[in-house]
Protein backbone atom coordinates (compact mmCIF):
# COMPACT_ATOMS: atom_id res chain seq x y z
CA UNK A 1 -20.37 15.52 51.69
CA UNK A 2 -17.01 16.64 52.62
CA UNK A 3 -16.20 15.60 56.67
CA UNK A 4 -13.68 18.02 58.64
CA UNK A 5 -12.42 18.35 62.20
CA UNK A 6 -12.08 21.55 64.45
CA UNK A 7 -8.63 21.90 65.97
CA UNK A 8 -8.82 22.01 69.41
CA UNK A 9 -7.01 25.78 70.33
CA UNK A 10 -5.67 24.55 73.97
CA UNK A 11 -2.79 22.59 74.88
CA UNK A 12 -0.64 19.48 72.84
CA UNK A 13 -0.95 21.41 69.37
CA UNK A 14 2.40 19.76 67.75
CA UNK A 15 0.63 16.45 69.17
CA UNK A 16 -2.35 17.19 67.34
CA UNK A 17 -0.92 18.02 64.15
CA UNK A 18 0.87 15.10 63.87
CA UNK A 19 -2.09 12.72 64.33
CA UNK A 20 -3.20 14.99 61.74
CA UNK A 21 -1.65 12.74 58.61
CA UNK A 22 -3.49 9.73 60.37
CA UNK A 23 -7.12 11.70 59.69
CA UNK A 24 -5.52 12.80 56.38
CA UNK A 25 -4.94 9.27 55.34
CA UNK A 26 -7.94 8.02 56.42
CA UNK A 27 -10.15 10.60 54.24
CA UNK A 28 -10.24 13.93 56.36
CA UNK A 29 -11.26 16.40 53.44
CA UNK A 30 -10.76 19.62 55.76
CA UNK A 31 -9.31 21.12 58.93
CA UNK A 32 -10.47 24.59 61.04
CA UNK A 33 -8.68 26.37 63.12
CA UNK A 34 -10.07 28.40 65.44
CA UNK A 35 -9.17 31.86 66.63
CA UNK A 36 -10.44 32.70 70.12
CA UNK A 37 -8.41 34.40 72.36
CA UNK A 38 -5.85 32.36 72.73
CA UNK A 39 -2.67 31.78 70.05
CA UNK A 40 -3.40 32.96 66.65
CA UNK A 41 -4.76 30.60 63.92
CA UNK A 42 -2.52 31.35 61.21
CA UNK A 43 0.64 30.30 62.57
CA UNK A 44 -1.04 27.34 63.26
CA UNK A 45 -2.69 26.81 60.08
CA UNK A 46 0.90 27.47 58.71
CA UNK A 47 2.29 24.92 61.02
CA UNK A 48 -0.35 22.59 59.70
CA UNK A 49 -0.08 23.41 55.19
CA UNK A 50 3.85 22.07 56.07
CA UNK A 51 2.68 18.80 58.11
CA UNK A 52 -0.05 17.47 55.30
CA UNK A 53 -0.65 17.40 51.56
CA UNK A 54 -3.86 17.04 50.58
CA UNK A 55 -5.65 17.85 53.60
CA UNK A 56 -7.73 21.89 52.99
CA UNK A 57 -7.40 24.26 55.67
CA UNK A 58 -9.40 26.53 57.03
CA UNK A 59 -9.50 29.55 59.65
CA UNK A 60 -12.54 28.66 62.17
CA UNK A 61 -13.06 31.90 62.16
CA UNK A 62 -11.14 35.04 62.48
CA UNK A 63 -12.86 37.74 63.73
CA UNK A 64 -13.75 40.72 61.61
CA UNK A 65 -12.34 43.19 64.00
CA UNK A 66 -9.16 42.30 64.67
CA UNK A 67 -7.47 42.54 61.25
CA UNK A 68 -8.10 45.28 58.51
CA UNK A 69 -9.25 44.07 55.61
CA UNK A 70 -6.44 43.94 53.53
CA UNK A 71 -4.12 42.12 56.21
CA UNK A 72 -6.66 39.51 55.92
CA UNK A 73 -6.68 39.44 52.26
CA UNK A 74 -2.72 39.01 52.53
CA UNK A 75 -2.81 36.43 55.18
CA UNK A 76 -5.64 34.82 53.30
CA UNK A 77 -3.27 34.74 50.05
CA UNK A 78 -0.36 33.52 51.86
CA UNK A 79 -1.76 30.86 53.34
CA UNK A 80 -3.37 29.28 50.29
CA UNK A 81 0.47 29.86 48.69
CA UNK A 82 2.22 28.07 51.24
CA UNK A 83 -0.58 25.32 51.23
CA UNK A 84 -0.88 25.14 47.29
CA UNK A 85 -4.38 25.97 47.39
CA UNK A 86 -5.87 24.44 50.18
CA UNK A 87 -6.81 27.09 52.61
CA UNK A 88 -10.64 28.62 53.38
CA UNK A 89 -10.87 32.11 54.67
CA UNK A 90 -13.61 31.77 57.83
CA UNK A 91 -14.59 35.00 59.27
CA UNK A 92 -17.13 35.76 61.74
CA UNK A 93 -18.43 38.96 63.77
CA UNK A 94 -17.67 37.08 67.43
CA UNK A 95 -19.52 39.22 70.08
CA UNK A 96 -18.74 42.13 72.01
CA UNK A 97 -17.54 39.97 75.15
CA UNK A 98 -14.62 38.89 72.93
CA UNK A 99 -13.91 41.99 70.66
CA UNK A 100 -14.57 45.17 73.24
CA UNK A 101 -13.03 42.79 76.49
CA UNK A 102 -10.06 41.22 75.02
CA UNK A 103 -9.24 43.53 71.57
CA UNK A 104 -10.69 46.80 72.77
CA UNK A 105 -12.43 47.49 69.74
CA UNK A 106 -16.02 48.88 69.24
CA UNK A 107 -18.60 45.62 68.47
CA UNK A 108 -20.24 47.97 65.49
CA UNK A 109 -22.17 47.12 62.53
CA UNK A 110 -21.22 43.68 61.86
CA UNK A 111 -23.06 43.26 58.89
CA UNK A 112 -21.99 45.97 56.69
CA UNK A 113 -18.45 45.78 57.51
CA UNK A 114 -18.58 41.63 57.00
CA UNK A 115 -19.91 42.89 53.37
CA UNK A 116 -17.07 45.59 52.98
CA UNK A 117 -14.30 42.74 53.87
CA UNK A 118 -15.62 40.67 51.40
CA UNK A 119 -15.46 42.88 48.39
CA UNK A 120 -12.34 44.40 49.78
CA UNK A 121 -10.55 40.59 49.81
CA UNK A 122 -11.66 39.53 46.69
CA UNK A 123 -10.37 42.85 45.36
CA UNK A 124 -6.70 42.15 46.61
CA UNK A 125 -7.02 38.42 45.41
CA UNK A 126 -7.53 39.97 41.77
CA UNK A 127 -4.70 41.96 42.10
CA UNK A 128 -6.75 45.58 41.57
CA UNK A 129 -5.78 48.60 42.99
CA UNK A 130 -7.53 48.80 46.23
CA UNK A 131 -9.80 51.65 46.01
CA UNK A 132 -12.82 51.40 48.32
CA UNK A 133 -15.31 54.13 49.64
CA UNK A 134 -17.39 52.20 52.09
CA UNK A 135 -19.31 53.39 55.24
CA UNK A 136 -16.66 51.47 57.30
CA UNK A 137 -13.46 51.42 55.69
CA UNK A 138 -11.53 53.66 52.97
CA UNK A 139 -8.85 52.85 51.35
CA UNK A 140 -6.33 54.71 50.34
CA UNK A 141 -7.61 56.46 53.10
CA UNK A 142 -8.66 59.88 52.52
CA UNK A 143 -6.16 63.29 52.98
CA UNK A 144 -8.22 63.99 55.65
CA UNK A 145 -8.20 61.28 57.66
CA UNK A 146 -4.45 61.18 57.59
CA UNK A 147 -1.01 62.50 55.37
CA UNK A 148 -2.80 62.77 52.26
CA UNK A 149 0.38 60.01 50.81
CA UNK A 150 -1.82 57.40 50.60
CA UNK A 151 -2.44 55.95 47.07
CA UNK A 152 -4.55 52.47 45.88
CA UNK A 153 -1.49 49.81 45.97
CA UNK A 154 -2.17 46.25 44.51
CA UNK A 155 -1.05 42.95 46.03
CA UNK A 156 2.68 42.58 45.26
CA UNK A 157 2.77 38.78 45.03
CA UNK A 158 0.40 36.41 42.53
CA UNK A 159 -2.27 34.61 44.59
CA UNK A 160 -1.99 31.25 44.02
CA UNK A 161 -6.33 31.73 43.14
CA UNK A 162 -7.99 34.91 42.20
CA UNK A 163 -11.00 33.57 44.41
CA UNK A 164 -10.00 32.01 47.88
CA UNK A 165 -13.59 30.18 49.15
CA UNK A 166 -14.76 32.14 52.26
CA UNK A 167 -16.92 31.25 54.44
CA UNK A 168 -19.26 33.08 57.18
CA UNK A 169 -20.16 32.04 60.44
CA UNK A 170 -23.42 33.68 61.04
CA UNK A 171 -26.67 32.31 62.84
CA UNK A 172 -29.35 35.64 63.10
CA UNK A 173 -31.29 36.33 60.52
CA UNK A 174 -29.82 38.99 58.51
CA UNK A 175 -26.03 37.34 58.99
CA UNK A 176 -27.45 34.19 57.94
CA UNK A 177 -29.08 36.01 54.65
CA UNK A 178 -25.95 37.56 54.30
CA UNK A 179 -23.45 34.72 54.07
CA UNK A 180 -25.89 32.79 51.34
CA UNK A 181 -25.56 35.81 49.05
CA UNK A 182 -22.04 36.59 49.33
CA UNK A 183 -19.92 33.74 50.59
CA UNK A 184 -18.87 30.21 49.48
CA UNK A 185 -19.88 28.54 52.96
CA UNK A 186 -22.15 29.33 55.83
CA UNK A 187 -20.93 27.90 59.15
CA UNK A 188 -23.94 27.82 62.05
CA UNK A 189 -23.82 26.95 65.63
CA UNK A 190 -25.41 23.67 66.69
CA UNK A 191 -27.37 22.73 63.72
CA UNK A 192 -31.06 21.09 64.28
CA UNK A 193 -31.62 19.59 60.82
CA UNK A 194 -35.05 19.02 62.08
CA UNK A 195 -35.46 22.64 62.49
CA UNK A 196 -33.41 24.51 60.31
CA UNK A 197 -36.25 25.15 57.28
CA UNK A 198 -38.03 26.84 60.14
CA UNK A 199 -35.23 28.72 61.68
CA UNK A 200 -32.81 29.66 58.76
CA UNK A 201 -34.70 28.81 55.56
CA UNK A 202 -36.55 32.32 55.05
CA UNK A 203 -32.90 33.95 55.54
CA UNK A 204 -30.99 31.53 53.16
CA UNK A 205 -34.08 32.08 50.66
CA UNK A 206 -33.48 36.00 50.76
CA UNK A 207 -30.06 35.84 50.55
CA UNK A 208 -29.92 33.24 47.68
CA UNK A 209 -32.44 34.84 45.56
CA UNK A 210 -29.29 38.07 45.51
CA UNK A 211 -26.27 35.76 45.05
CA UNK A 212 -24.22 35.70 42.38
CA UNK A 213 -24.52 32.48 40.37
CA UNK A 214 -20.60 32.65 39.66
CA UNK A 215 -20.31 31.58 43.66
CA UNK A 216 -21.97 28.28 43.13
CA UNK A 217 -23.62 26.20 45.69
CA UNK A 218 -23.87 27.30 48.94
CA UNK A 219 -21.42 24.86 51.04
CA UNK A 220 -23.86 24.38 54.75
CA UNK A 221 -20.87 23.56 57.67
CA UNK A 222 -22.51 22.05 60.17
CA UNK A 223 -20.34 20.96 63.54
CA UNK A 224 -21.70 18.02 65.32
CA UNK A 225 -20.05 15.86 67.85
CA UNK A 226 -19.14 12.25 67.20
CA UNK A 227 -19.35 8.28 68.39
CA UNK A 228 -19.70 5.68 66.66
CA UNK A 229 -20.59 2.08 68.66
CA UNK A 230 -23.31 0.32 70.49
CA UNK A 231 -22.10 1.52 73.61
CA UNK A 232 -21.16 5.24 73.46
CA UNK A 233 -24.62 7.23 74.30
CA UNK A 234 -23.08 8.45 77.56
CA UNK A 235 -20.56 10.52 75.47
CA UNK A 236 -23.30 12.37 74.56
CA UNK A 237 -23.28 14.31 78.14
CA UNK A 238 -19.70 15.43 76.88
CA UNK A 239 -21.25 17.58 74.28
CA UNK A 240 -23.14 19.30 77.62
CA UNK A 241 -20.87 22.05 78.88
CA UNK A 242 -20.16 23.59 75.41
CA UNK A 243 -23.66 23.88 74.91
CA UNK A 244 -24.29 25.34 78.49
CA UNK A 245 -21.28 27.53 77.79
CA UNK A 246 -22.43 29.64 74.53
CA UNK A 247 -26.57 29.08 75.64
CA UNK A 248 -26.07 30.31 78.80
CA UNK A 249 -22.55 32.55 78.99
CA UNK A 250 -21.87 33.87 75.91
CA UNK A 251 -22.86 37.56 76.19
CA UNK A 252 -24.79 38.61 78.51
CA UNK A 253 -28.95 38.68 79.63
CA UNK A 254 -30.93 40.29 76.49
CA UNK A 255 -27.32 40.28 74.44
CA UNK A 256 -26.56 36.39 73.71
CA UNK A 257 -26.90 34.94 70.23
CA UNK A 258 -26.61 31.52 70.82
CA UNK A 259 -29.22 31.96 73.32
CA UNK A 260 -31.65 33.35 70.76
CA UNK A 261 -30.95 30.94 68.67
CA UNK A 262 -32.04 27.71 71.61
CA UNK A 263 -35.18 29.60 71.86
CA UNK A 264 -35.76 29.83 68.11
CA UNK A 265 -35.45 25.98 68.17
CA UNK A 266 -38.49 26.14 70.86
CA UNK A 267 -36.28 25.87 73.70
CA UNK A 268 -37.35 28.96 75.38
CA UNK A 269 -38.02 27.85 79.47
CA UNK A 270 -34.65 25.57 79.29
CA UNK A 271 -32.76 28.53 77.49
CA UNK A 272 -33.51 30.85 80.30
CA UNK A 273 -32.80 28.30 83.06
CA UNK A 274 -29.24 27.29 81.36
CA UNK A 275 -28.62 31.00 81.38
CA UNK A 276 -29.83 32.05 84.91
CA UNK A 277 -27.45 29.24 86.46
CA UNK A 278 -24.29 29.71 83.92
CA UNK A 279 -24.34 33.57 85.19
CA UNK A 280 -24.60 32.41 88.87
CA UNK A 281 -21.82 30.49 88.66
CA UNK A 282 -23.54 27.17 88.71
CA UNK A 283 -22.06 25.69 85.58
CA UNK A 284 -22.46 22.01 86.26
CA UNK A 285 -26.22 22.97 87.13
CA UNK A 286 -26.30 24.55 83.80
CA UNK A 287 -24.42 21.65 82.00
CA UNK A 288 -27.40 19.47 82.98
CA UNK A 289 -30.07 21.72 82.16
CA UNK A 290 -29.53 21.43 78.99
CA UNK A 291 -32.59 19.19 76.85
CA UNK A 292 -31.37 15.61 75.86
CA UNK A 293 -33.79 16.63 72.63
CA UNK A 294 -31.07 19.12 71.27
CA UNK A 295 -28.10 17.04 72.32
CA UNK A 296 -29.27 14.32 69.93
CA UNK A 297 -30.35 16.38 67.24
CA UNK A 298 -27.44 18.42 67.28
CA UNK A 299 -24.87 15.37 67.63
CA UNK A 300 -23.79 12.06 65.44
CA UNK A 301 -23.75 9.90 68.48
CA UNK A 302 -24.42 5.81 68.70
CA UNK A 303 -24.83 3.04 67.03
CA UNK A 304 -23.38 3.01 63.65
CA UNK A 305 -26.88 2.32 62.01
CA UNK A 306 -28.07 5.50 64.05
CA UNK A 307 -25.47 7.94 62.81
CA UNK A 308 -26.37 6.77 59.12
CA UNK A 309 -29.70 7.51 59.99
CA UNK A 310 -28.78 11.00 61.35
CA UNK A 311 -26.08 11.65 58.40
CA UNK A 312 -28.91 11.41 56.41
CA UNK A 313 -30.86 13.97 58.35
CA UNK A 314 -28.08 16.34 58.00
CA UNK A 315 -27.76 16.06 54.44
CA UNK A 316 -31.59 16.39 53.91
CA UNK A 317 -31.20 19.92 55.19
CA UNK A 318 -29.14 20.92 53.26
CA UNK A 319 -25.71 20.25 55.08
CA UNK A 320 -22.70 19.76 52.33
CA UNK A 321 -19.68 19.83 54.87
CA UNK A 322 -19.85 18.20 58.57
CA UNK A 323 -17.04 19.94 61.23
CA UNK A 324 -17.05 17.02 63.56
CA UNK A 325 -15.84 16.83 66.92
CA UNK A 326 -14.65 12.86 67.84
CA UNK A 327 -15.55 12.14 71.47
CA UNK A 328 -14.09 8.71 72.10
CA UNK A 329 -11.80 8.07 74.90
CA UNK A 330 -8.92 6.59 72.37
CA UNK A 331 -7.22 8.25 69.71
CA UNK A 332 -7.54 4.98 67.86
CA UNK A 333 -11.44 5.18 68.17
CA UNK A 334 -11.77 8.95 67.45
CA UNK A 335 -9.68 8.09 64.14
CA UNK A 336 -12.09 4.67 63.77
CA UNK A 337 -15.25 6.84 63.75
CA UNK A 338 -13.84 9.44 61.35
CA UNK A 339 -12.75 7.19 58.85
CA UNK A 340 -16.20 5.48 59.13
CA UNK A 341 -17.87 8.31 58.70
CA UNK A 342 -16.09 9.39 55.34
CA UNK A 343 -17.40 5.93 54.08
CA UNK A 344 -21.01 6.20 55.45
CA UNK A 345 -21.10 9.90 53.45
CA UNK A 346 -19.48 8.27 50.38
């Protein structure tokens, strides 16, 4: 089981990176970026290739609608160059708050153009022509829909791998199906390994029983937070307001994913409550609405015998890479609990 870290995309970034080589040296296997709407992740995932060595990179996620295809397939390439091989390619749909209120692009038919980006990337990696007749994107694109002087170009420079792993973040149904046919790695929100046959397995089944042997194993990121000691339960209640945030104010009422998703776990009554007092403003209210059930299933917090226990829960269902999030007040303790978690998954 490979442990990573998210990168925080707010505030004391050259900090971060350089505390980076400590989780490096004491067994980080990966790092994700995220790309919100804030700074980009690639510059920062450049920033970070230059600062380590063996630690793999990842975007944590860019959004399909921000880039076209091929620009990701180049930025994809160039980052693995610079980093020798060590980057992943995470993409995601987002949701329309993000992609129609901050880019001011159409939230369309996420599915089919996730599958279109796909083929399109791994086309560039090979260093074909691009020629592509999708629903969603055309390349060259046709005389008229513009000059009529386009023509298929291939990628200039050799990719440092014909295949650059990419993984989706996807938690409905048919996104879920869709990553375990066609990508390296699923990522999911708030994973309940208690849960997750129920909720996923008939999507990973249908998309496995389509995939393409040649992609291997399906690599299941999971993203729980961390504490390791006999006194850190309390830290649990730290994990609250993200959970309040994407349950109850990401999207809007009849339009939220990760709401869907609480109530496909059999949180239904506490779903609708976390959402009815995040969109009144009463986020604190909302914070603590949220079931102490899913906080512990969905976290790798207490006693060191307890997270073992709980490792082995994640692994059980299927999890092959854990995206923690270190809670502890010290930097010293954050780095503690990392590097005893790479030895309790060893």
């Amino acid at each position: 089981m490979r442990i990573g870290m998210p990168l925080s995309y707010s505030g004391g970034f050259k900090e971060t990176v350089a505390g980076l080589r400590d989780y490096e040296k004491a067994g980080l296997d990966i790092v994700f970026v995220p790309e919100a709407y804030s700074f980009d992740a690639i510059s920062q995932l450049g920033f970070i290739a230059a600062r380590t060595e063996r630690l793999e990179i990842a975007s944590g996620i860019l959004q399909i609608y921000t880039r076209t295809p091929t620009l990701t397939a180049m930025t994809a390439a160039g980052l693995d160059h610079v980093s020798d091989g060590r980057f992943t390619l995470g993409i995601g749909a987002s949701g329309p708050q993000v992609i129609e209120g901050f880019h001011g692009q159409p939230y369309t038919a996420p599915l089919a153009r996730t599958r279109e980006i796909v083929e399109i990337c791994r086309s560039v990696w090979r260093r074909e022509e691009v020629v592509h007749e999708g629903r969603h994107y055309r390349i060259p694109l046709p005389p008229e829909q513009g000059t009529g002087l386009g023509r298929p170009l291939k990628l200039i420079n050799r990719p440092v791998r014909a295949r650059i792993p990419i993984v989706l973040a996807a938690i409905g149904p048919k996104n879920v199906a869709l990553a375990a046919e066609i990508a390296e790695g699923w990522m999911p929100m708030f994973f309940h390994p208690e849960r997750a046959a129920e909720v996923w397995g008939p999507a990973l089944a249908d998309g496995t029983a389509r995939r393409d042997p040649a992609l291997g194993a399906l690599d299941v990121v999971a993203s729980p937070p961390l504490a390791i000691g006999e006194d850190v339960r309390d830290l649990i209640d730290l994990a609250r307001p993200q959970l309040a945030l994407y349950i109850g104010g990401m999207g809007a009422r009849g339009h939220n994913f990760y709401n869907d998703l609480a109530r496909r776990y059999g949180y239904g009554s506490a779903a609708a409550t976390i959402q009815d007092l995040y969109l009144s403003g009463r986020k604190d209210e909302a914070a603590a609405a949220v079931p102490a059930e899913l906080l512990r299933a969905t976290s790798l917090i207490g006693p060191a015998s307890y997270v073992a226990e709980r490792l082995g829960a994640f692994r059980n269902a299927g999890v092959t890479t854990l995206q923690v999030r270190p809670l502890a007040h010290s930097a010293a303790q954050r780095l503690s609990d990392v590097e005893s978690l790479r030895a309790m998954a060893s």
